[in-house]
Protein backbone atom coordinates (compact mmCIF):
# COMPACT_ATOMS: atom_id res chain seq x y z
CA UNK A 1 0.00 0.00 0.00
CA UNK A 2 1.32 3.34 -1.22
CA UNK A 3 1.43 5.43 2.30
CA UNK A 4 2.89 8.66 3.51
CA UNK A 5 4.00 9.72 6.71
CA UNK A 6 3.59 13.67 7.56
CA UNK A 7 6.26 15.22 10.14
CA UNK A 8 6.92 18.19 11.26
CA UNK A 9 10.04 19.36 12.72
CA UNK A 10 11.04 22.23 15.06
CA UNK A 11 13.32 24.32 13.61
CA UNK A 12 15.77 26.51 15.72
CA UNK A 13 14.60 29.20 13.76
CA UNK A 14 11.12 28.79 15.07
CA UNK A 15 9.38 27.68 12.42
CA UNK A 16 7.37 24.39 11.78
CA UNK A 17 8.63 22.81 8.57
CA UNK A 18 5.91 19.86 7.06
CA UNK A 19 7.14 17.47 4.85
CA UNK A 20 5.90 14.48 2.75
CA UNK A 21 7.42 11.92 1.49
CA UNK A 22 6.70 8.73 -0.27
CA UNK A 23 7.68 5.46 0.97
CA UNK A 24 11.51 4.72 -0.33
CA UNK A 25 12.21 2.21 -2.96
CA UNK A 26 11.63 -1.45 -2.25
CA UNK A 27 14.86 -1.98 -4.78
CA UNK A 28 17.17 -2.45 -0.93
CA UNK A 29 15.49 -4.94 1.24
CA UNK A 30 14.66 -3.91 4.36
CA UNK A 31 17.24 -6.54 5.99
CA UNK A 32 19.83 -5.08 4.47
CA UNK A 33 19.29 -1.44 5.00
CA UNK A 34 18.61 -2.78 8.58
CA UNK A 35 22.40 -4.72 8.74
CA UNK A 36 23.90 -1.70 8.12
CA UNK A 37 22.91 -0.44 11.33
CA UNK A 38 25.24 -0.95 14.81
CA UNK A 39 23.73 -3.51 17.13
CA UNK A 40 21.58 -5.45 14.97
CA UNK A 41 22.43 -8.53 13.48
CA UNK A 42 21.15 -11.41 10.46
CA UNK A 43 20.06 -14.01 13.14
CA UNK A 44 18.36 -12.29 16.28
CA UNK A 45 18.04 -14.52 19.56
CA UNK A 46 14.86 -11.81 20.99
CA UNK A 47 12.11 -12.83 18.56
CA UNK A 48 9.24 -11.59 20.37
CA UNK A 49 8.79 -7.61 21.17
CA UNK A 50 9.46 -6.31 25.00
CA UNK A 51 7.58 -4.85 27.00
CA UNK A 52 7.31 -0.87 26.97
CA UNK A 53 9.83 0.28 28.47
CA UNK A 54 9.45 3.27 31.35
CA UNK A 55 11.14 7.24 30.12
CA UNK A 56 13.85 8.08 32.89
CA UNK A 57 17.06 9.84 32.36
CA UNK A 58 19.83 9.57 29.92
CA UNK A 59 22.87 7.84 31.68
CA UNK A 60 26.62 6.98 30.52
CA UNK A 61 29.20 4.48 31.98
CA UNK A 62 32.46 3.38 30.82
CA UNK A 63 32.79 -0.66 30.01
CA UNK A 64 35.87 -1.14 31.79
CA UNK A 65 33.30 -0.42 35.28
CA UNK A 66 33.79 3.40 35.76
CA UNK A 67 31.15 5.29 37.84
CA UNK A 68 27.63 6.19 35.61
CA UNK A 69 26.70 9.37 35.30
CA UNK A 70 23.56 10.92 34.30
CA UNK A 71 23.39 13.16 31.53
CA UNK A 72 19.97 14.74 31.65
CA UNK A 73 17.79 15.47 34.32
CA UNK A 74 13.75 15.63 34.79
CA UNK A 75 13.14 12.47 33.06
CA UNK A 76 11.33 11.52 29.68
CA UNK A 77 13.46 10.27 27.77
CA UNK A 78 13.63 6.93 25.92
CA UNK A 79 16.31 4.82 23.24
CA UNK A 80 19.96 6.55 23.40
CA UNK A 81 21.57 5.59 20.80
CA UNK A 82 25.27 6.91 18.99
CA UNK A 83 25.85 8.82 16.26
CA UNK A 84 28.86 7.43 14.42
CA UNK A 85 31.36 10.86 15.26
CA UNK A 86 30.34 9.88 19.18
CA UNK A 87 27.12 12.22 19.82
CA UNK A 88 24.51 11.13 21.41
CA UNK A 89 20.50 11.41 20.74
CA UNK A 90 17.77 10.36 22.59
CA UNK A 91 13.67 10.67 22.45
CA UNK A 92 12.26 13.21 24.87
CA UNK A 93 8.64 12.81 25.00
CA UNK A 94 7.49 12.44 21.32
CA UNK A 95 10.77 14.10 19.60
CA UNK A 96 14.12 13.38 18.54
CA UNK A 97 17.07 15.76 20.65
CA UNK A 98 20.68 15.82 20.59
CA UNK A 99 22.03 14.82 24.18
CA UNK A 100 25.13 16.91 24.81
CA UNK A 101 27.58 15.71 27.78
CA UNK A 102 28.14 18.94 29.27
CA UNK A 103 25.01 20.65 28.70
CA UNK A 104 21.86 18.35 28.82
CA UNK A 105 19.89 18.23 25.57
CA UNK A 106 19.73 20.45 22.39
CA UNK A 107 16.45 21.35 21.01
CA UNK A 108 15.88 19.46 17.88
CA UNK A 109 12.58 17.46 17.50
CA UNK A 110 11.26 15.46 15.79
CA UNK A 111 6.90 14.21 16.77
CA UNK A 112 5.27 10.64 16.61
CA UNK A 113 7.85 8.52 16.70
CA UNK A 114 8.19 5.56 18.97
CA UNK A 115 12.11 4.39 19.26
CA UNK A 116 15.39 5.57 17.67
CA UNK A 117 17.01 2.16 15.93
CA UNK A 118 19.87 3.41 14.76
CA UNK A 119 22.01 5.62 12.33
CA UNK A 120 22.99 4.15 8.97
CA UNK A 121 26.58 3.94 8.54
CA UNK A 122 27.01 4.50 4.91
CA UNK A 123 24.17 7.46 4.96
CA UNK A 124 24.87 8.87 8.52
CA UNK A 125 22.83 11.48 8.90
CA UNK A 126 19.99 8.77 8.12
CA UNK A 127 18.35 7.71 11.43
CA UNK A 128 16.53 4.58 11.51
CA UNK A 129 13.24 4.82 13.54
CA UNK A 130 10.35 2.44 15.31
CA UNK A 131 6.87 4.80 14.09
CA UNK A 132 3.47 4.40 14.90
CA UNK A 133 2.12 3.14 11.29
CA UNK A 134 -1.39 3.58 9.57
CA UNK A 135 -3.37 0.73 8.30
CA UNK A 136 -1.03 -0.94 6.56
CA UNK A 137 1.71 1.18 6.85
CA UNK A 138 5.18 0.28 7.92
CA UNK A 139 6.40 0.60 11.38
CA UNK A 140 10.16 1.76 10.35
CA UNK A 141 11.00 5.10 8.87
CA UNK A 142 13.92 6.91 7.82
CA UNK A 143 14.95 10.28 9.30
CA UNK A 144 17.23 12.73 7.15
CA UNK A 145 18.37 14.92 9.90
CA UNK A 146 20.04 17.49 6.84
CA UNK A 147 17.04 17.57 4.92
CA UNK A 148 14.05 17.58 7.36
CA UNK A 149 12.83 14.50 5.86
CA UNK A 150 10.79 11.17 7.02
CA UNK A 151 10.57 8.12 5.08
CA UNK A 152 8.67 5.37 5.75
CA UNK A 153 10.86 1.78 5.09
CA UNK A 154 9.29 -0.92 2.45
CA UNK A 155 7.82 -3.46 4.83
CA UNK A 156 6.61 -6.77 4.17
CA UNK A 157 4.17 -8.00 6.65
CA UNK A 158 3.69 -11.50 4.91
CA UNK A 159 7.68 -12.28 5.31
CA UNK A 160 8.67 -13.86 8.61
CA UNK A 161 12.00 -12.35 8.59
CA UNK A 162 11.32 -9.14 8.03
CA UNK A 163 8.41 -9.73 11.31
CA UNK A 164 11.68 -11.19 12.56
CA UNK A 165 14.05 -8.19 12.44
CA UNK A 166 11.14 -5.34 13.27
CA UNK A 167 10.96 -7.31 16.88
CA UNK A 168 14.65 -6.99 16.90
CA UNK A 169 14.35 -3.71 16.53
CA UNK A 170 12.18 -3.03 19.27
CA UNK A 171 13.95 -5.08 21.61
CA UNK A 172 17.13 -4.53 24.15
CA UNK A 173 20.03 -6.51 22.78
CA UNK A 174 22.32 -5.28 20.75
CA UNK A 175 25.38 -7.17 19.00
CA UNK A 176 28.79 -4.94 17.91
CA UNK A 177 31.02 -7.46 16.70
CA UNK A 178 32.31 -9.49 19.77
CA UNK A 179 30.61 -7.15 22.05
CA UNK A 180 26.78 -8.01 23.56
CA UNK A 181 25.11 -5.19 25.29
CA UNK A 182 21.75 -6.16 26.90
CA UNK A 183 19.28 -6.39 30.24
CA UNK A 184 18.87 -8.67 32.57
CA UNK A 185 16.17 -8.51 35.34
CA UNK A 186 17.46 -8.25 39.15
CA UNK A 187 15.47 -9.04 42.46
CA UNK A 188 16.12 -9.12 46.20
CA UNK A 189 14.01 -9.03 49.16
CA UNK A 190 12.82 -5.91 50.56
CA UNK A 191 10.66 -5.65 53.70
CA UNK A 192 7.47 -6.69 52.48
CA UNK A 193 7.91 -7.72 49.17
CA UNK A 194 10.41 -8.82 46.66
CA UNK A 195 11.92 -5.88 44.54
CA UNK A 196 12.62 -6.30 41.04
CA UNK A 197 14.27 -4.41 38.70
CA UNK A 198 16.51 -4.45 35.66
CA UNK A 199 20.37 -3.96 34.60
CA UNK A 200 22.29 -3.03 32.11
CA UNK A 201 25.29 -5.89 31.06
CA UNK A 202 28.24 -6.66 28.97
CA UNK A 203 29.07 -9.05 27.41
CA UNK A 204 32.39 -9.32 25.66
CA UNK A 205 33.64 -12.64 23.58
CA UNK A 206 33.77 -15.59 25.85
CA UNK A 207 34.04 -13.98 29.00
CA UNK A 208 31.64 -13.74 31.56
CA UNK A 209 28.66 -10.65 31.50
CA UNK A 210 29.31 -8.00 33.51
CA UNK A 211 26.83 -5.59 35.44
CA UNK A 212 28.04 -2.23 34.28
CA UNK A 213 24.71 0.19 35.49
CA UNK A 214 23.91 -1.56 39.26
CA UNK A 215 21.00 0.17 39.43
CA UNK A 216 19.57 -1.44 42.57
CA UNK A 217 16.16 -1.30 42.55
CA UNK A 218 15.51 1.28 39.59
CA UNK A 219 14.89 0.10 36.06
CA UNK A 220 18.29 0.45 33.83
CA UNK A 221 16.83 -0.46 30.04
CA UNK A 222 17.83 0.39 25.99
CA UNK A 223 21.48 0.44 26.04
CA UNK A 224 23.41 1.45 23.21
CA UNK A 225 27.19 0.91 22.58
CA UNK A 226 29.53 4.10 21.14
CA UNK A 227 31.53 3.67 17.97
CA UNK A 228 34.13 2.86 19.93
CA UNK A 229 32.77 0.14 22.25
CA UNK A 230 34.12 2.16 25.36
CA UNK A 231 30.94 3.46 26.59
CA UNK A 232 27.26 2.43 27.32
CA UNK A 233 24.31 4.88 27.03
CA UNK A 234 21.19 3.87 28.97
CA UNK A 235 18.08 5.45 29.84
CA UNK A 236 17.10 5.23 34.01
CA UNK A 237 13.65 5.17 35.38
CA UNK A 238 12.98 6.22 38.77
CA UNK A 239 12.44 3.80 41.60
């Protein structure tokens, strides 16, 4: 089905620019725009789709188990992911911003869109997104962050793997190279009740996972790996 996808963008100029595109050419498959992409992978182990996950604050932490920091404050934000020069963007309610380290977030939104997949590394000002889809519409979309631009993926929803790799997608593990980033739920006993919660781990080659968030007690989810496999963004929810 021939569908559109209308977006508008705030501008730091003020103004609200509209565009409409048509969905891009089915001539690339939708895998293979999709490999091209850090984290994901040809042969997924999470078929089925998460849960939603709760908006909390943008946090950092170095692999090699430095402190985490937080990089935003206030909450509402959702799916950090890495540019491929090292910059960092996040959603913040229902738009796309630019998470600085040193100041907090730079206004640059994008509306109606559910995650941030991840940036294409042969077109990288191309971010890959999870979207709310009409009837028939498909649930991935391209953002051009020079042009102002979305367009909607070619989906099949008749092909298994393409089902396959959308859950992927929407999930929380992520694959670069030797290097597994993913959650893992936590628990202990509190007074009353058991407390659960989840963490952020590591995973590199054969060796054993490490806990690199210890949240302890609040939810640590969507972690994202930078370029150079030294740091892990995450997004924390309060307790």
């Amino acid at each position: 089905m021939n569908t559109m996808c209308l977006v508008a963008m705030a501008l730091p100029a003020s103004a609200a620019l509209v565009v409409w595109m048509p969905p891009a050419s089915a001539a690339e498959s939708l895998l293979a725009r999709l490999l091209r992409i850090a984290g994901l992978t040809a042969a997924p182990s999470q078929m089925r789709e998460p849960e939603d996950t709760a908006a909390g604050d943008v946090w950092t932490v170095t692999v090699d188990q430095g402190s985490a920091r937080s990089l935003t404050q206030g909450g509402g934000y959702r799916s950090p992911i890495f540019a491929a020069d090292g910059r960092l963007y996040a959603l913040k309610d229902s738009g796309v911003v630019q998470v600085a380290q040193s100041e907090g977030a730079t206004a640059m939104k994008v509306p109606n869109i559910v995650k941030l997949v991840g940036f294409d590394t042969e077109r990288r000002d191309e971010l890959v997104v999870v979207v709310e889809p009409r009837a028939g519409g498909s649930p991935l979309a391209v953002v051009s962050l020079t042009n102002r631009t979305v367009t909607p993926l070619p989906f099949d929803g008749t092909s298994q793997q393409e089902q396959l790799v959308v859950a992927e997608t929407r999930g929380q593990e992520r694959v670069y190279g030797d290097t597994m980033v993913f959650v893992k739920m936590e628990s202990r006993r509190g007074l009353s009740r058991e407390i659960r919660w989840t963490d952020v781990y590591v995973k590199r080659g054969s060796g054993e996972a490490q806990n690199v968030s210890k949240c302890d007690g609040a939810n640590c989810t969507e972690p994202a790996l930078s370029p150079d496999r030294k740091t892990v963004a995450f997004v924390k929810s309060a307790r």
